[in-house]
Protein backbone atom coordinates (compact mmCIF):
# COMPACT_ATOMS: atom_id res chain seq x y z
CA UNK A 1 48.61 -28.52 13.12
CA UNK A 2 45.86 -30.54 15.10
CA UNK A 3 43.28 -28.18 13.10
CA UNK A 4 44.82 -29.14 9.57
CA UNK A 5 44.91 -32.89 10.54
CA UNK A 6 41.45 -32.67 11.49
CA UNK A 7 40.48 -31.22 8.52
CA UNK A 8 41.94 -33.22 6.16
CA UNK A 9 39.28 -35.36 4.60
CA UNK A 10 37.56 -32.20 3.85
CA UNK A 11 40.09 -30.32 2.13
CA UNK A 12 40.65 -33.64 0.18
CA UNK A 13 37.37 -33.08 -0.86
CA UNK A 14 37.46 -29.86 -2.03
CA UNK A 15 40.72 -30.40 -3.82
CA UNK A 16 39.32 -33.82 -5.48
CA UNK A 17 35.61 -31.61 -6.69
CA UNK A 18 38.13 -28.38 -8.21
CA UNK A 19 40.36 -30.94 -9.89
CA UNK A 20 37.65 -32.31 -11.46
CA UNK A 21 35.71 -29.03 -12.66
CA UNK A 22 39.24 -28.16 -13.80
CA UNK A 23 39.06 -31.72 -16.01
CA UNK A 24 35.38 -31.29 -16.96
CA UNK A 25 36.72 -27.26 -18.10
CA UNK A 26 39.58 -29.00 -19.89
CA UNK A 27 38.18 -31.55 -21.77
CA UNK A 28 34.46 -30.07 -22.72
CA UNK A 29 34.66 -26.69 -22.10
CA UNK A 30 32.29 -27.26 -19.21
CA UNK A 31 32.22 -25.53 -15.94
CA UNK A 32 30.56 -27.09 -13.51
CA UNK A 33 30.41 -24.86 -10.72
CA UNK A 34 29.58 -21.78 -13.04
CA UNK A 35 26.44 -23.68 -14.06
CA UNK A 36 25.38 -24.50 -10.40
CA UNK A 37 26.91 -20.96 -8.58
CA UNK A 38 26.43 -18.37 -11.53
CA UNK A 39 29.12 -16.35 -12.94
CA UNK A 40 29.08 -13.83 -9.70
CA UNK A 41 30.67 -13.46 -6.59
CA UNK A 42 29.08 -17.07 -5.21
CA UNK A 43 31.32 -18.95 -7.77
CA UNK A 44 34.38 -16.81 -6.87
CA UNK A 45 33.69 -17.95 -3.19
CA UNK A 46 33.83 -21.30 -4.13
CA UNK A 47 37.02 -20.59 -5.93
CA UNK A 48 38.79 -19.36 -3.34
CA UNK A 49 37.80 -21.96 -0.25
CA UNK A 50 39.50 -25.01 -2.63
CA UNK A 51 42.47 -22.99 -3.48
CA UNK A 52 42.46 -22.35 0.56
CA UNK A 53 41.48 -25.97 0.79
CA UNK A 54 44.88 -27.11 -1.88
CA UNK A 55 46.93 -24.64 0.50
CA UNK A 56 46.05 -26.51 3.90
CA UNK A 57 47.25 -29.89 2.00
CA UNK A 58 50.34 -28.29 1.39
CA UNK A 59 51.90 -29.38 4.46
CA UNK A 60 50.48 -33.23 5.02
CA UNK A 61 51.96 -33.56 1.20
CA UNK A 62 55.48 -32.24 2.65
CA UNK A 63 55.28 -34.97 5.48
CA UNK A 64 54.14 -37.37 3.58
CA UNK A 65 57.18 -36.83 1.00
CA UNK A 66 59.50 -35.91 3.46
CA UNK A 67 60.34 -32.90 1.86
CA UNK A 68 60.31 -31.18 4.94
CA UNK A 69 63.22 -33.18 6.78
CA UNK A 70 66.63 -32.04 6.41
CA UNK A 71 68.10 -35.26 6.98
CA UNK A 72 68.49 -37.52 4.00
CA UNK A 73 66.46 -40.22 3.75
CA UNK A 74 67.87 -44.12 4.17
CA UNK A 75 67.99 -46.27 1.18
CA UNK A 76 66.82 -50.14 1.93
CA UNK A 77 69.12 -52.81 0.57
């Protein structure tokens, strides 16, 4: 877990620059990292380390939510 926290920032990172190809791909039919890796294996690379990178959010989202506590959560008044 200590490896994941430590992380963090950087799979933010990677997460932020993929959503926003994914927006730029979207929108004007640009890809961004196609036109700076190539069409080849380099942009697949890419492709995979910020899907890793969305996977090792996956459980700093569930703490932040809570959705990993069985408990139910306590309403304020």
């Amino acid at each position: 877990m200590e490896f994941i926290k430590r992380f963090e920032p950087l799979w933010l990172a990677l997460v932020v620059i993929g959503g926003l190809n994914w927006a730029l791909i979207g929108l004007f039919d640009r890809n961004v990292l196609s036109d700076i890796f190539g069409s080849g294996t380099a942009t697949d690379v890419v492709y995979t380390v910020i899907g890793f990178a969305a996977l090792m959010l996956v459980p700093a989202l569930m703490e932040r939510s809570q959705l990993n506590s069985h408990m139910p959560r306590t309403r304020k008044a």
